[in-house]
PDB file of N, CA and C in Angstrom:
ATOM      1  N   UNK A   1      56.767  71.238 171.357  1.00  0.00           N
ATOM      2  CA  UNK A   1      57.961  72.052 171.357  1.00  0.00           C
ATOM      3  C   UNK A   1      58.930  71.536 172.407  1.00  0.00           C
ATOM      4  N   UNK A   2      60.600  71.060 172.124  1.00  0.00           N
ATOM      5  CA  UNK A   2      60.957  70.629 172.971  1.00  0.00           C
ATOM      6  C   UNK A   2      61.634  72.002 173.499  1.00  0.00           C
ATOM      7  N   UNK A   3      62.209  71.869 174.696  1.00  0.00           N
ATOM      8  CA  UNK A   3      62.665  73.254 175.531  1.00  0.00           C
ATOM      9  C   UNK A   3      64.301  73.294 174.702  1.00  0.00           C
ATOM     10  N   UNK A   4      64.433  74.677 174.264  1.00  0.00           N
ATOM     11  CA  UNK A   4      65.894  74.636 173.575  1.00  0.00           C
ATOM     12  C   UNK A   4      66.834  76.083 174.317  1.00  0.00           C
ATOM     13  N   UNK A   5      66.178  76.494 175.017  1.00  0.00           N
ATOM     14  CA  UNK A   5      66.315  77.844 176.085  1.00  0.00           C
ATOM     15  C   UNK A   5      66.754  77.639 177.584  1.00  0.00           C
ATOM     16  N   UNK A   6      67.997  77.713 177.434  1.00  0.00           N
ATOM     17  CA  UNK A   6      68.599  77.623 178.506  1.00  0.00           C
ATOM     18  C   UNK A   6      68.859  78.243 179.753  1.00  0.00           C
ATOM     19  N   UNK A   7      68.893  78.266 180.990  1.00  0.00           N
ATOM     20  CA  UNK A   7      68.848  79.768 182.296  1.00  0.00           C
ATOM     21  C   UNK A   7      69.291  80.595 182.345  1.00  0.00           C
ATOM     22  N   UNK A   8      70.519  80.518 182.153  1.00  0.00           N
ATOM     23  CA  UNK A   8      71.553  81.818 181.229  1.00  0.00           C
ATOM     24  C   UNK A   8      70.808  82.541 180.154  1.00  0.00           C
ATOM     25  N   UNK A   9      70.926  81.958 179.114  1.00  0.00           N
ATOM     26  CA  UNK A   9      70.226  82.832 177.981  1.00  0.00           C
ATOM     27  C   UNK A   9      68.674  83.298 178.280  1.00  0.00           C
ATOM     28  N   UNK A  10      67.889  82.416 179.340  1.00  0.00           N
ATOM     29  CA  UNK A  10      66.774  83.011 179.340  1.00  0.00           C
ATOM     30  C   UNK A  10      66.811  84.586 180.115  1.00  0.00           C
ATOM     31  N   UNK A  11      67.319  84.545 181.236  1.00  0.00           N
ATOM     32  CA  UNK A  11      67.574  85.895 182.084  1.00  0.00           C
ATOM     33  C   UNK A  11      68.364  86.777 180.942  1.00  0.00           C
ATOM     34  N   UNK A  12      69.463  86.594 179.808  1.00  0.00           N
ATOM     35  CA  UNK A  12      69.680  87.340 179.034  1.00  0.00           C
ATOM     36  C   UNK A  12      68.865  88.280 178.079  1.00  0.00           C
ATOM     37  N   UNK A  13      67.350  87.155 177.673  1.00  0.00           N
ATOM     38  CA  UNK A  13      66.552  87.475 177.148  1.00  0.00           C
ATOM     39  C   UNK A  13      65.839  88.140 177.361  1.00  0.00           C
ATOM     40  N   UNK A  14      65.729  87.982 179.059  1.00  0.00           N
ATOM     41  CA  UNK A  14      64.379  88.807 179.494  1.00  0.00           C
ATOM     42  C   UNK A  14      65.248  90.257 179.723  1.00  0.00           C
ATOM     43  N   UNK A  15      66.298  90.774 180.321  1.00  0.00           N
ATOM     44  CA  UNK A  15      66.849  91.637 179.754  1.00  0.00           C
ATOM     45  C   UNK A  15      66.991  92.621 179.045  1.00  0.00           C
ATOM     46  N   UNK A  16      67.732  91.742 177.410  1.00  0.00           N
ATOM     47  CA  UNK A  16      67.242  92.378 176.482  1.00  0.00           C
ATOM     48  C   UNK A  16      66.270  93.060 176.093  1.00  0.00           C
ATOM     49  N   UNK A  17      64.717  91.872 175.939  1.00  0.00           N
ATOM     50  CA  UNK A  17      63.529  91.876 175.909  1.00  0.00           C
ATOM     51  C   UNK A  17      62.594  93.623 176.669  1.00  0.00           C
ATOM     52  N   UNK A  18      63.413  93.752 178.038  1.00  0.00           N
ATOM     53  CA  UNK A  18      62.882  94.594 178.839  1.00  0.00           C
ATOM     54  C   UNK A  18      63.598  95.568 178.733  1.00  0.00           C
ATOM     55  N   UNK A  19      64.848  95.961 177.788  1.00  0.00           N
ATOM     56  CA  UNK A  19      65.646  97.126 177.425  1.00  0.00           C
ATOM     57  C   UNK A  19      65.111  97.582 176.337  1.00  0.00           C
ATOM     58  N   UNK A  20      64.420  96.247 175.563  1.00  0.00           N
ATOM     59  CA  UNK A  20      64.510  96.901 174.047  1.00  0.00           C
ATOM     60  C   UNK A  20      63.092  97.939 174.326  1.00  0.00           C
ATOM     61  N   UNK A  21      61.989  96.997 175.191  1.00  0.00           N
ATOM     62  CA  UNK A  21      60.759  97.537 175.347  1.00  0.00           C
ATOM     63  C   UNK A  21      60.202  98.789 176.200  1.00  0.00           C
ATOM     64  N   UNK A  22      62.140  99.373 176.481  1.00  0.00           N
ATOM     65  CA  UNK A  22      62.062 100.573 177.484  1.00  0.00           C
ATOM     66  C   UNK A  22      61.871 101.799 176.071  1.00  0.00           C
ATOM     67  N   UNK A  23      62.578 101.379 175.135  1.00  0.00           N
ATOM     68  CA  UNK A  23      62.604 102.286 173.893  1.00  0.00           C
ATOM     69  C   UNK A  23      61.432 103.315 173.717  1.00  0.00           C
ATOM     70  N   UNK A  24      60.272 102.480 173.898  1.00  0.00           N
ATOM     71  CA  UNK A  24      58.516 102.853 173.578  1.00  0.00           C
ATOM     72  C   UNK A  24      58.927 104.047 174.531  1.00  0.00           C
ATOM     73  N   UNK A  25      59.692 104.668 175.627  1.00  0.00           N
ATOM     74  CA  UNK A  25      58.913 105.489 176.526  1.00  0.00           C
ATOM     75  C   UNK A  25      60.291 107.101 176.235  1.00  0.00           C
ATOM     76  N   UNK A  26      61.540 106.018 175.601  1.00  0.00           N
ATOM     77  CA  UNK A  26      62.658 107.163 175.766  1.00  0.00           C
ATOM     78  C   UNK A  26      63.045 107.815 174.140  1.00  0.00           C
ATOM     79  N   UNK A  27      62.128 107.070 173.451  1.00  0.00           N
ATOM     80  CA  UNK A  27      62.487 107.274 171.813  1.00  0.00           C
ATOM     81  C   UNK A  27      61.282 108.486 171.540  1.00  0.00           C
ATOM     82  N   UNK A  28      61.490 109.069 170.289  1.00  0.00           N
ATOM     83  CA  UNK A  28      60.357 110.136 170.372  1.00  0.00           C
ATOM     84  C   UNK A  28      60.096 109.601 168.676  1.00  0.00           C
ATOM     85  N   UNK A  29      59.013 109.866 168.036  1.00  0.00           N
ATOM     86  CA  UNK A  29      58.278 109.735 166.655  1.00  0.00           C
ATOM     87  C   UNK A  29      58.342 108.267 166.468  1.00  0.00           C
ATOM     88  N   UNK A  30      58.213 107.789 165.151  1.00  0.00           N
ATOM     89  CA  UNK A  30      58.116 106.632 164.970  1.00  0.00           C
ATOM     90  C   UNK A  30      59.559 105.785 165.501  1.00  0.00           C
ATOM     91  N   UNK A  31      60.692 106.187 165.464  1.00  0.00           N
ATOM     92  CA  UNK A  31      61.848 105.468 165.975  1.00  0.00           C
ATOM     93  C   UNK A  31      61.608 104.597 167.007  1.00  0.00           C
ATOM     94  N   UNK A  32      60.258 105.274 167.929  1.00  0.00           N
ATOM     95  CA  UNK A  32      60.004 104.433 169.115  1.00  0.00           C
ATOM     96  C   UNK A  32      59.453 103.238 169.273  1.00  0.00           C
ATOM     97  N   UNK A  33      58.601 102.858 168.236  1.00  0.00           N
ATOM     98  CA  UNK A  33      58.002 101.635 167.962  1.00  0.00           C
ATOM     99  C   UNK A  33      59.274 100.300 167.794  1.00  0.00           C
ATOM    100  N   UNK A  34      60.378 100.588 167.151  1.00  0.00           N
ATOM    101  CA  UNK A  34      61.727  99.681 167.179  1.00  0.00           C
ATOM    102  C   UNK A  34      61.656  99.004 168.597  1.00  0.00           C
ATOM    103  N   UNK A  35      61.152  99.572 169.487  1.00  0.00           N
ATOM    104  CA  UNK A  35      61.177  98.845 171.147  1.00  0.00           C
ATOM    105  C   UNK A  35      60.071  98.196 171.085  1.00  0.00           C
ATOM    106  N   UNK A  36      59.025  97.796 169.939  1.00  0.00           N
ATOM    107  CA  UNK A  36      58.350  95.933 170.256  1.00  0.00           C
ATOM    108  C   UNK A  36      59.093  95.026 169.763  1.00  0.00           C
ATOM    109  N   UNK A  37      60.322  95.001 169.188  1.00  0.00           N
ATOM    110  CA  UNK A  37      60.689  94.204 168.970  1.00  0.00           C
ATOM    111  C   UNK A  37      61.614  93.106 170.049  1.00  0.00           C
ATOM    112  N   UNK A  38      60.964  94.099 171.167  1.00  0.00           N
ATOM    113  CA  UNK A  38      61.346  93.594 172.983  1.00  0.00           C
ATOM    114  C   UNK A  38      60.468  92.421 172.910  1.00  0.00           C
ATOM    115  N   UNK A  39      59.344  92.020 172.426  1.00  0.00           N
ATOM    116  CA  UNK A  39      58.453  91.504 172.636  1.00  0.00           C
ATOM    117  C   UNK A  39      58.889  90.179 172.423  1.00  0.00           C
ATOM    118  N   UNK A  40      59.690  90.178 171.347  1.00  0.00           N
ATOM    119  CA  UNK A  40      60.193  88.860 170.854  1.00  0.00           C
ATOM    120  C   UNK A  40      61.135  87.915 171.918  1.00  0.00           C
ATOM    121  N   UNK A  41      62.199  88.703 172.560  1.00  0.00           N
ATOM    122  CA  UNK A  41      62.754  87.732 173.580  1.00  0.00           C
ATOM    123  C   UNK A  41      62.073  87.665 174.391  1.00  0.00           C
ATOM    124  N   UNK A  42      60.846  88.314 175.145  1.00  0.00           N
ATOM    125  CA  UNK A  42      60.441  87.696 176.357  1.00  0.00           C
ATOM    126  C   UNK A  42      59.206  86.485 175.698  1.00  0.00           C
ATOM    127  N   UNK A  43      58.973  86.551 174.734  1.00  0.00           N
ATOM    128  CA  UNK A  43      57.950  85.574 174.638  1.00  0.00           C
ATOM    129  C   UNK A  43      58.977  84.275 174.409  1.00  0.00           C
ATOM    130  N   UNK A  44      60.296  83.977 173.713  1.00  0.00           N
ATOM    131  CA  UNK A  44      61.027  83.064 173.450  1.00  0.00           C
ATOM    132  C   UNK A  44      61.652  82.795 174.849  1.00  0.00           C
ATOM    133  N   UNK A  45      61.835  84.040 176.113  1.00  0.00           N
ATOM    134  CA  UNK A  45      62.260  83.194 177.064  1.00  0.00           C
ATOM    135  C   UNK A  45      61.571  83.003 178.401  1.00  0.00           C
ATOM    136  N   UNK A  46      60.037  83.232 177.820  1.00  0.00           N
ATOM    137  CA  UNK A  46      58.959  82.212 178.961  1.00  0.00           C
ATOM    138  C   UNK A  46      58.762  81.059 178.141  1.00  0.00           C
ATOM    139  N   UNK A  47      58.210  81.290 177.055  1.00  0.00           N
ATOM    140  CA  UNK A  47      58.366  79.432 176.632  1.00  0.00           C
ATOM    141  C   UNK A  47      59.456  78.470 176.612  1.00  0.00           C
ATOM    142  N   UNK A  48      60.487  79.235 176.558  1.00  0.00           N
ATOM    143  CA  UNK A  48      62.066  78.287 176.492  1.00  0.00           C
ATOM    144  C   UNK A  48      61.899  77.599 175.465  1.00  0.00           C
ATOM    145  N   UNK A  49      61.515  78.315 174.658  1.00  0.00           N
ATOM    146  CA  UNK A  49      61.612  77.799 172.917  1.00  0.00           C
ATOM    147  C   UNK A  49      62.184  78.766 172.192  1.00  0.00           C
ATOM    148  N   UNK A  50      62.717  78.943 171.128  1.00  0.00           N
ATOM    149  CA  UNK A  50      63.497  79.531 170.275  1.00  0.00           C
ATOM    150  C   UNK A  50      62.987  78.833 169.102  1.00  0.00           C
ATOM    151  N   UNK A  51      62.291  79.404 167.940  1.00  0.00           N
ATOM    152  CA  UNK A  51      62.490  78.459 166.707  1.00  0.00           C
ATOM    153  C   UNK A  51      63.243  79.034 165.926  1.00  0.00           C
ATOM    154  N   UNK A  52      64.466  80.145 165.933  1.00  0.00           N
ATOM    155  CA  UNK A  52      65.661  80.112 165.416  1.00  0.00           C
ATOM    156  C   UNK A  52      66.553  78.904 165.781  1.00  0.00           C
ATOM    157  N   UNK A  53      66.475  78.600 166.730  1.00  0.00           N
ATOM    158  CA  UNK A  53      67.834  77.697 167.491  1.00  0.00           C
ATOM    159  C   UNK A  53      67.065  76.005 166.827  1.00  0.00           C
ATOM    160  N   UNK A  54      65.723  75.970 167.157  1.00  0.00           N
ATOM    161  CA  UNK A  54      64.942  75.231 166.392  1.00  0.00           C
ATOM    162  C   UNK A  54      65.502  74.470 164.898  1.00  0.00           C
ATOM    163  N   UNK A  55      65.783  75.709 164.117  1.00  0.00           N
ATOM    164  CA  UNK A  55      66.619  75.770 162.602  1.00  0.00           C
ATOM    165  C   UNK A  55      67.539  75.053 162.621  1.00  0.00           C
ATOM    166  N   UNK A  56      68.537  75.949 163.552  1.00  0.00           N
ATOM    167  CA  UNK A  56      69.989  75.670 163.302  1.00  0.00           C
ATOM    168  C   UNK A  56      70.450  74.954 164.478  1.00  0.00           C
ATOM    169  N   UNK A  57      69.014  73.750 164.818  1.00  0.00           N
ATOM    170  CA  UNK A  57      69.791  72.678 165.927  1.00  0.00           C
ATOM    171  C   UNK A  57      70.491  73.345 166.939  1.00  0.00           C
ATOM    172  N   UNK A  58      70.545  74.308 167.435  1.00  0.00           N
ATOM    173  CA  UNK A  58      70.918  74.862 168.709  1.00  0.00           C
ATOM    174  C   UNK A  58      70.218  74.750 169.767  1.00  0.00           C
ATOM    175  N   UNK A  59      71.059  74.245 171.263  1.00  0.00           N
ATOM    176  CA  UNK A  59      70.294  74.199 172.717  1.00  0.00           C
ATOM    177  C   UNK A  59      71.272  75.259 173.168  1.00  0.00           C
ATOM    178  N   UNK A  60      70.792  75.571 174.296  1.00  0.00           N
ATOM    179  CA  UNK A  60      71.232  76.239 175.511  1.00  0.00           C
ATOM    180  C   UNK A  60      71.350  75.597 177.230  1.00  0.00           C
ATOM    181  N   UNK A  61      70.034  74.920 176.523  1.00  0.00           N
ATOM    182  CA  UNK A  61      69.909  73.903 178.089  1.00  0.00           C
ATOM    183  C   UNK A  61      70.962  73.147 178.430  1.00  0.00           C
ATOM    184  N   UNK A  62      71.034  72.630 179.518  1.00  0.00           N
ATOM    185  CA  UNK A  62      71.607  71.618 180.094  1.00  0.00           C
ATOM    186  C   UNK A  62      71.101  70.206 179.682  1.00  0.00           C
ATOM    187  N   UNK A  63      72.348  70.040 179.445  1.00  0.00           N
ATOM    188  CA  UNK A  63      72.022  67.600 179.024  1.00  0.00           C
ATOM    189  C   UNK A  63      71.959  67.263 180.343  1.00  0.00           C
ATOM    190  N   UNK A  64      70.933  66.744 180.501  1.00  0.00           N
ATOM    191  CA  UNK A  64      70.403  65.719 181.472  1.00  0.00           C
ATOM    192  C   UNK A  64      71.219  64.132 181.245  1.00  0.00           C
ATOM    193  N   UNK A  65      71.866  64.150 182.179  1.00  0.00           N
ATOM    194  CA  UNK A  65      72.652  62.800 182.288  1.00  0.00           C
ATOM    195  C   UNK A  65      71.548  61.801 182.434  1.00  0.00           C
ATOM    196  N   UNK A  66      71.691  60.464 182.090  1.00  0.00           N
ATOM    197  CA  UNK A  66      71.058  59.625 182.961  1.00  0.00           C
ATOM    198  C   UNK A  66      70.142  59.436 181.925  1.00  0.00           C
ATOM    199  N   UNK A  67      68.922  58.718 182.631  1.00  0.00           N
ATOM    200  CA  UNK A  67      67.644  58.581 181.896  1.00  0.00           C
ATOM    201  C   UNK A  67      67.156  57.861 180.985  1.00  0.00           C
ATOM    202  N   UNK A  68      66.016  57.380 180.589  1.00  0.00           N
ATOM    203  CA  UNK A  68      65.678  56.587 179.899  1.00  0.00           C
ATOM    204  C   UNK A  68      65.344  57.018 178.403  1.00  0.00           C
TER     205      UNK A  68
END
């Protein structure tokens, strides 16, 4: 997996990730379960992989100048 998750978007993710997964505690009946779907950005922004962005050839990272 090459890294396609950039520092910006990752702190965005985790964020998100940790808003959506506040849902589980402030939602009442099934509506509340909608907050695992927190689960999804924090796992895409500890690996710094995305396989949406994967798809549609999208980075976030920084180009490394230089290099071989």
């Amino acid at each position: 997996m090459k890294t396609n998750v950039g520092t910006l978007d990752r702190a965005i993710r985790i964020v998100a990730g940790l808003a959506l997964l506040s849902l589980l505690w402030l939602l009442e009946g099934n509506a509340r379960f909608v907050g695992l779907v927190g689960v999804v950005p924090l796992i895409t922004a500890t690996l710094r992989f995305c396989p949406l962005y994967s798809i549609l050839g999208v980075s976030t990272c920084s180009r490394q100048l230089g290099g071989a």
